[in-house]
N, C-alpha and C. Protein backbone atom coordinates (compact mmCIF):
# COMPACT_ATOMS: atom_id res chain seq x y z
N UNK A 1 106.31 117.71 11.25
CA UNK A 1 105.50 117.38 12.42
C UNK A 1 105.29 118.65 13.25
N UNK A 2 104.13 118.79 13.55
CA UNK A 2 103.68 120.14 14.35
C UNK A 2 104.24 119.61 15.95
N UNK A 3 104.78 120.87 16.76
CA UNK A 3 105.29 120.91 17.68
C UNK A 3 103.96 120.29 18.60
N UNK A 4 103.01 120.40 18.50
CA UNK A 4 101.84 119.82 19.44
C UNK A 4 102.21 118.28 18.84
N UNK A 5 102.39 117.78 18.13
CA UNK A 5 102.30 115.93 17.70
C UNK A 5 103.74 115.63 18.42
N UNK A 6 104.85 116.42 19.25
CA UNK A 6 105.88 115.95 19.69
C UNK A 6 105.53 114.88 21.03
N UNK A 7 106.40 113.79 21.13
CA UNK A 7 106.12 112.92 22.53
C UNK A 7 105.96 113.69 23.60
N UNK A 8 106.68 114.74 24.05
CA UNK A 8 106.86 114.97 25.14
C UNK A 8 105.80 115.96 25.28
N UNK A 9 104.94 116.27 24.64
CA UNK A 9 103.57 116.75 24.51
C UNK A 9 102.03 116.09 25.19
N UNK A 10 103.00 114.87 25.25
CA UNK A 10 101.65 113.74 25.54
C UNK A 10 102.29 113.28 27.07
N UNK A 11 101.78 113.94 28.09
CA UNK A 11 102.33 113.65 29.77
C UNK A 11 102.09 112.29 30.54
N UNK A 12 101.60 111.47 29.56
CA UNK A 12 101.31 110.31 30.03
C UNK A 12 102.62 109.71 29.54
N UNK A 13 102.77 109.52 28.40
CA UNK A 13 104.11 109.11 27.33
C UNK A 13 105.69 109.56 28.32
N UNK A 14 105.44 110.90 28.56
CA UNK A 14 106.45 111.05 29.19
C UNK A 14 107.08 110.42 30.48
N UNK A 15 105.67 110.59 31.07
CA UNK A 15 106.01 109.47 32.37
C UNK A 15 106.31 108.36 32.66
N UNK A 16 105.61 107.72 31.23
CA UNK A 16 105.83 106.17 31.29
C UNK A 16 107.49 106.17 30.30
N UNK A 17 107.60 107.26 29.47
CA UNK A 17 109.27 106.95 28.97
C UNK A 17 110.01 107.57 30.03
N UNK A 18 110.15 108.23 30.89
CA UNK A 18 110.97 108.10 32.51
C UNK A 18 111.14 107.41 33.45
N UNK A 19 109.75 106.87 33.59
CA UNK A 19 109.86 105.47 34.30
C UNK A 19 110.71 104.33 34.18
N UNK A 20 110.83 104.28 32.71
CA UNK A 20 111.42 103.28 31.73
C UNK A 20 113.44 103.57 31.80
N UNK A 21 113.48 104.82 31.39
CA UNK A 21 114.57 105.60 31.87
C UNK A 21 115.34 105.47 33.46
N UNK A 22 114.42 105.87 34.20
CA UNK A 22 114.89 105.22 35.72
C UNK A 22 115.06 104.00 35.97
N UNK A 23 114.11 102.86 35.28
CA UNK A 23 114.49 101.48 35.67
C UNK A 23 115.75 101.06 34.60
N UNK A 24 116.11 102.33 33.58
CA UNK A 24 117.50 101.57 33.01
C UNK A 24 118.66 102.39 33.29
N UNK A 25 118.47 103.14 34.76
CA UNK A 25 119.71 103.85 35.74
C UNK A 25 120.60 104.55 34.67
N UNK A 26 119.35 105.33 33.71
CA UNK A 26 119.83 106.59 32.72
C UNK A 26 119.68 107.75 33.55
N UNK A 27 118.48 107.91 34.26
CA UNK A 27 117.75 108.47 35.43
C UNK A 27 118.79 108.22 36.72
N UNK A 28 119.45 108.74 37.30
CA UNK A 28 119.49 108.13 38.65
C UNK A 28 119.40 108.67 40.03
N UNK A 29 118.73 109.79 39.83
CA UNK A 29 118.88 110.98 41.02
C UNK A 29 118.22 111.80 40.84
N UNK A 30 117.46 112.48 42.03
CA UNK A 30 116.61 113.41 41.73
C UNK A 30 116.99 114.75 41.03
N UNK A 31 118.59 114.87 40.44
CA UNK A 31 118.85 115.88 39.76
C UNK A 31 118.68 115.71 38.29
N UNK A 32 119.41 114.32 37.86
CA UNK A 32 118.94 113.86 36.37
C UNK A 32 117.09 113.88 36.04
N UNK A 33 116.49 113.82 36.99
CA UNK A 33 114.74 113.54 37.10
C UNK A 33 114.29 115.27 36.61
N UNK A 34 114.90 116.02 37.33
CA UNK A 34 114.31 117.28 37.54
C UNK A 34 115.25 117.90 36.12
N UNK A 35 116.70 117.77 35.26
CA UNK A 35 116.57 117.98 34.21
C UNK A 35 115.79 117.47 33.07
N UNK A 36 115.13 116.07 33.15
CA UNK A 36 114.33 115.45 32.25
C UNK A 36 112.93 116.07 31.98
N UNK A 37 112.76 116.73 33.08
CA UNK A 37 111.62 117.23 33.28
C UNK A 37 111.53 118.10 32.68
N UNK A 38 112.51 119.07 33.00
CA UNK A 38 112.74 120.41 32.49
C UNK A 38 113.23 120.65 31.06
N UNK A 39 113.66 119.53 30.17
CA UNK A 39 113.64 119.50 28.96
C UNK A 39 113.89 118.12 28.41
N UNK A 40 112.39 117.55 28.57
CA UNK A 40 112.17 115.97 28.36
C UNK A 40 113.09 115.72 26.58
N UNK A 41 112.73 116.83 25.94
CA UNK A 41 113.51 116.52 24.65
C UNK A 41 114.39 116.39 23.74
N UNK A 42 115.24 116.94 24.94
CA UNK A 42 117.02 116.20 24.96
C UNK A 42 117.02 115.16 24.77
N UNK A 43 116.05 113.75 24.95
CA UNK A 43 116.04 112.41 25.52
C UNK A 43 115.64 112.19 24.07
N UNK A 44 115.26 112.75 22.84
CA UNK A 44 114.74 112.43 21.67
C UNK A 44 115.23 111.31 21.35
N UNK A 45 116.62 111.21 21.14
CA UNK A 45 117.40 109.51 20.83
C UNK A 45 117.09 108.37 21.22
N UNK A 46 116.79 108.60 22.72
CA UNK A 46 116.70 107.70 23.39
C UNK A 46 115.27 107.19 23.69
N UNK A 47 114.61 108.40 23.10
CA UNK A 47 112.91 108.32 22.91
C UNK A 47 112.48 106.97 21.85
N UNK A 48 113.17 107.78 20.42
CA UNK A 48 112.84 107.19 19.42
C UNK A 48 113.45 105.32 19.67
N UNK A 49 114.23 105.19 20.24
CA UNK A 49 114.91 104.06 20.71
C UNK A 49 113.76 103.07 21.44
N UNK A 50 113.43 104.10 22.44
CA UNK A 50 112.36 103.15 23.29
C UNK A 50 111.16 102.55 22.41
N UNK A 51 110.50 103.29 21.50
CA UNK A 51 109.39 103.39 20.59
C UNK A 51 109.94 102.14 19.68
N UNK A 52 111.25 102.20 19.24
CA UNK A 52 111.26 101.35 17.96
C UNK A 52 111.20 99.98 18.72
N UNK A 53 111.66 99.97 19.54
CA UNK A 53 111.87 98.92 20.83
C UNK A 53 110.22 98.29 21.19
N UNK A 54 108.82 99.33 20.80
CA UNK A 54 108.09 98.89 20.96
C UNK A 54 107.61 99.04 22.57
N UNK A 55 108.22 100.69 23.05
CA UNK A 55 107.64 101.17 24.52
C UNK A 55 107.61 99.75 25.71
N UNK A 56 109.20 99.28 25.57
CA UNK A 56 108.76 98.14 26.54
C UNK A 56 108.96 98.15 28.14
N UNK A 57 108.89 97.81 28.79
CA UNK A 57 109.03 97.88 29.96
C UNK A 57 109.62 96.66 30.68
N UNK A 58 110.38 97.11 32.08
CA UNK A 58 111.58 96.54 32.44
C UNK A 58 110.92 94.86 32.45
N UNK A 59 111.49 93.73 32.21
CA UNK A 59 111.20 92.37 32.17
C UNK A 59 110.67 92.08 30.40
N UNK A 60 110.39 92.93 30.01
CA UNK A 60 109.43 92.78 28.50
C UNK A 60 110.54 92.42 27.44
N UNK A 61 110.46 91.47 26.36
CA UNK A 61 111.23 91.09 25.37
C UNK A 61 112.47 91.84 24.76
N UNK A 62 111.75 92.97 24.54
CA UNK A 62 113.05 93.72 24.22
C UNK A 62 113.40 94.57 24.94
N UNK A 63 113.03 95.01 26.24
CA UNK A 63 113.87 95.67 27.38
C UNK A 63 115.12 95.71 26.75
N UNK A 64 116.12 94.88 27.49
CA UNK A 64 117.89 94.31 27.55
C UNK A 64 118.13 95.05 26.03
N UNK A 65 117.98 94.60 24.88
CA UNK A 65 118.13 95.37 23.58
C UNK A 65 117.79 96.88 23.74
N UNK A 66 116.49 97.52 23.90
CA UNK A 66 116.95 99.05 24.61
C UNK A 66 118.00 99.66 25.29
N UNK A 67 118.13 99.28 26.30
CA UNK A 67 118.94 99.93 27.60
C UNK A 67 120.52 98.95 26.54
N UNK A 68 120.48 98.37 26.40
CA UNK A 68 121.77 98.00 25.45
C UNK A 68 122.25 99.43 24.77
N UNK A 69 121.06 99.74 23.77
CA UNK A 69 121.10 100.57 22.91
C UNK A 69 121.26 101.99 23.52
N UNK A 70 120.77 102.23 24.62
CA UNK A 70 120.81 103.80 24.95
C UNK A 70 122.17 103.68 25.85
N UNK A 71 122.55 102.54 26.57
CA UNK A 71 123.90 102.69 27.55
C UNK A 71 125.22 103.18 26.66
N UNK A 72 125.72 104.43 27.22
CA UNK A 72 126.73 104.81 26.55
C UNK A 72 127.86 103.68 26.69
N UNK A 73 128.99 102.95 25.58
CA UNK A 73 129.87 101.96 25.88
C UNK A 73 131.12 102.33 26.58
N UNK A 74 130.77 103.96 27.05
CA UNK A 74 132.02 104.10 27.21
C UNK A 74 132.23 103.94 29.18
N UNK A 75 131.25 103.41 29.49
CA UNK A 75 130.88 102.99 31.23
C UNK A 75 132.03 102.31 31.73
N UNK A 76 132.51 101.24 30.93
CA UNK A 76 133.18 99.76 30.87
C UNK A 76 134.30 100.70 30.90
N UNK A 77 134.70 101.71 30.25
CA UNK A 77 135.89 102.38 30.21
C UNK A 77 136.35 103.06 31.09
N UNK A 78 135.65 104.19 31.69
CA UNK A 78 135.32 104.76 32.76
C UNK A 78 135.20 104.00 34.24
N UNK A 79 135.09 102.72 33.69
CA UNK A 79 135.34 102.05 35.51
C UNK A 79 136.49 101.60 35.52
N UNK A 80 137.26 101.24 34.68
CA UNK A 80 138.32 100.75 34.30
C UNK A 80 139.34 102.06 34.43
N UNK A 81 138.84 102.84 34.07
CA UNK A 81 139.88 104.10 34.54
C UNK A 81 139.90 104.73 35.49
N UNK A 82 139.15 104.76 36.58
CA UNK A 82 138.83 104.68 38.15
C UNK A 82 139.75 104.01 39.31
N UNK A 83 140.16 102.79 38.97
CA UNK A 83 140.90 102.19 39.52
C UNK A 83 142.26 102.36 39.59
């Protein structure tokens, strides 16, 4: 695949897979926003995730199965070890 056919090539795509990103509080601060920006293609995993998912958006069928899929499991652990 030629570096021009990459997602993050297409600035519409990007915006609408950040958008998507912020409403699943992967995003949560204007510092995580401004690294996404600055190298949207770190997010490749979580790209290809959204896509297979069918680019859905928050309320849409397979939302909950995305953000399932991109939430690291180790959150549940990490709050649990907080306390």
């Amino acid at each position: 695949m030629a570096s021009s056919d990459k997602w993050y090539n297409d600035s519409q795509l990007v915006r609408s897979f950040q958008t998507a990103l912020m409403q699943a509080d992967i995003l949560q601060d204007t510092e995580d926003v401004s690294a996404f920006n600055s190298k949207p293609q770190r997010y490749d995993d979580e790209f290809n995730t959204w896509a297979a998912a069918g680019y859905p958006e928050e309320g849409d069928g397979n939302w909950d199965e995305f953000v399932d899929n991109i939430t690291p499991d180790e959150d549940s652990e990490e709050d649990d070890s907080e306390e």
